[in-house]
Protein backbone atom coordinates (compact mmCIF):
# COMPACT_ATOMS: atom_id res chain seq x y z
CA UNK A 1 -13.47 -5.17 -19.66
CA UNK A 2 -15.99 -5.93 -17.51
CA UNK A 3 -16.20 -4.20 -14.03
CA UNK A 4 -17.47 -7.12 -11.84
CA UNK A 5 -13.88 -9.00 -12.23
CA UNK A 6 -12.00 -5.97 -11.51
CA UNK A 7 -13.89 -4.98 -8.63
CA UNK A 8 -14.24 -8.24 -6.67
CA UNK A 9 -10.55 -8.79 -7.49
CA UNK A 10 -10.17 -5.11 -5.74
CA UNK A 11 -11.65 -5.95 -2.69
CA UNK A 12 -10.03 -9.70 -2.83
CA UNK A 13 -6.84 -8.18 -2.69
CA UNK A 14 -7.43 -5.78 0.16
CA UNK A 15 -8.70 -8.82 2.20
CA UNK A 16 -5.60 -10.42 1.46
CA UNK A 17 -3.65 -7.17 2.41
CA UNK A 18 -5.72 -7.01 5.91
CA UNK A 19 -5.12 -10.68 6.66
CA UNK A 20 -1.15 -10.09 5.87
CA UNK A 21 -1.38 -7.04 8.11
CA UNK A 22 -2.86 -9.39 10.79
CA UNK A 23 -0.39 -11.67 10.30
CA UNK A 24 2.84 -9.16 11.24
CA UNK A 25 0.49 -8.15 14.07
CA UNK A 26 -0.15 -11.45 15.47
CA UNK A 27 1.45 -11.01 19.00
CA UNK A 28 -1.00 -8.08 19.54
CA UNK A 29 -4.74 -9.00 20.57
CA UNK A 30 -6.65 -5.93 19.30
CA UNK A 31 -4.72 -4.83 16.59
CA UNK A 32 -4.86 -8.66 15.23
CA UNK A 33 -8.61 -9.26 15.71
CA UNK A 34 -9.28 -5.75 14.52
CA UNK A 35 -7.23 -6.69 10.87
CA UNK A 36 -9.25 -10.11 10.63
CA UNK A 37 -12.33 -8.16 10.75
CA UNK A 38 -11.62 -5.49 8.38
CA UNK A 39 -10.03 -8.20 6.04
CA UNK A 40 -13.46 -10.40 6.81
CA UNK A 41 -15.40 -7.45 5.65
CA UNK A 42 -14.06 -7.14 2.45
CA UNK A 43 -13.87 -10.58 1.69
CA UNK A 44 -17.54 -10.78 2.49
CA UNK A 45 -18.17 -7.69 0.15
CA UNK A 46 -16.08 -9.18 -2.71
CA UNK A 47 -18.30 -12.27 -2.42
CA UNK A 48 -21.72 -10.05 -2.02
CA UNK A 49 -20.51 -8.36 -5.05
CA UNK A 50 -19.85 -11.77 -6.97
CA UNK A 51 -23.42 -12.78 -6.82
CA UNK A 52 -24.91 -9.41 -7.58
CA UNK A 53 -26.46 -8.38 -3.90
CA UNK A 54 -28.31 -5.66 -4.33
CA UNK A 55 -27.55 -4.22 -0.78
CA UNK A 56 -23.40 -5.21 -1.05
CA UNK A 57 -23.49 -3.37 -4.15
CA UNK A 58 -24.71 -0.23 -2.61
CA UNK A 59 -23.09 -0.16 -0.09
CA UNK A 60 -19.36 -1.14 -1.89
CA UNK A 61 -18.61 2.44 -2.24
CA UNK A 62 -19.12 3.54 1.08
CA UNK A 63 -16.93 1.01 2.01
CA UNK A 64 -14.16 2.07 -0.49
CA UNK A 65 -14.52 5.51 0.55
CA UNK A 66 -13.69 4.40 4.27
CA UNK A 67 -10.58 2.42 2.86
CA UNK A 68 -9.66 6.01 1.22
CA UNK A 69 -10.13 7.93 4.27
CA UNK A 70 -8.10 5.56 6.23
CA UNK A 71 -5.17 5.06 3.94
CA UNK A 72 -5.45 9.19 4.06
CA UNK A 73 -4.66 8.98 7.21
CA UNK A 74 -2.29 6.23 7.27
CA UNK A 75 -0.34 8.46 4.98
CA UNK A 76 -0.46 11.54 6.94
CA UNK A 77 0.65 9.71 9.94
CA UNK A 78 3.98 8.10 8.36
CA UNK A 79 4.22 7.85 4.30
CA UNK A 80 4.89 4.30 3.67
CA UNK A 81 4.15 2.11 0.89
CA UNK A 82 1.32 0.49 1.77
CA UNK A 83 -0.22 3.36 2.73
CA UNK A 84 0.34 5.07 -0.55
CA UNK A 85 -0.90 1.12 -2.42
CA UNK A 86 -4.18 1.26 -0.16
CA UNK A 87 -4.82 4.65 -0.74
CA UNK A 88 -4.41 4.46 -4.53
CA UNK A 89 -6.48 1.82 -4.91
CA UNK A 90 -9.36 2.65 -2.77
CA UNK A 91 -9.41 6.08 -4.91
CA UNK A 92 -9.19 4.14 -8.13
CA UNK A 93 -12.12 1.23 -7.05
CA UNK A 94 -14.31 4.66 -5.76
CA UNK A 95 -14.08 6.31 -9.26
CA UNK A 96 -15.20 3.16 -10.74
CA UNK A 97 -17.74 2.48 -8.41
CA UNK A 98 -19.38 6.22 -8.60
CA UNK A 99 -20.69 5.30 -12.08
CA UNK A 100 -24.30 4.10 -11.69
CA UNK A 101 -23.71 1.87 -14.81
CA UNK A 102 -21.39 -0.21 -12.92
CA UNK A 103 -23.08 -0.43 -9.51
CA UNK A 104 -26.05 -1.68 -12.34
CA UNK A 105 -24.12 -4.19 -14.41
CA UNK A 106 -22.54 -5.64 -10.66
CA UNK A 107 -26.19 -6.11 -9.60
CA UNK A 108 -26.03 -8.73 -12.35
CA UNK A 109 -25.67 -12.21 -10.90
């Protein structure tokens, strides 16, 4: 299989999950805007990724790391499923993205 699919659809998905976050949170004026820009962020990176940016390539995996921090600590705080889903699959989309091979065939456009 090819990695760029898998990877935008990653980072797709966890815009979606951001902007259904937002959503719940929509009464709440920081904690809304702050979801809408995490979720814009990773839309912006799946579509950086889609056209083979050099510089949202690189820089994917720092981002992925952050999402596995953060669902660390989301987990740590109070273990709930999306929690456990976010940090799963930011620890999954790092391993792939650690291979230089990928982060070379994504540079593709």
């Amino acid at each position: 299989m090819r990695p760029k699919p898998f990877v935008v659809s990653f980072f797709t998905l966890l815009a979606v999950f951001f902007y259904g976050i937002a959503a719940m949170s929509f009464g709440e004026r920081y904690t809304f805007f702050g979801y809408i820009l995490v979720g814009s962020v990773h839309l912006l990176f799946a579509h950086g990724i889609w056209v083979g940016h050099e510089t949202l390539v690189d820089l994917s995996a720092y981002i992925a790391l952050l999402d596995l921090l953060f669902g660390l600590l989301w987990v740590m705080v109070g273990l709930s499923i999306p929690a456990i889903t976010l940090t799963l699959l930011s620890a999954l989309i790092l391993f792939v993205l650690m291979d230089e091979e990928v982060r070379t065939e994504l540079k593709m456009p």
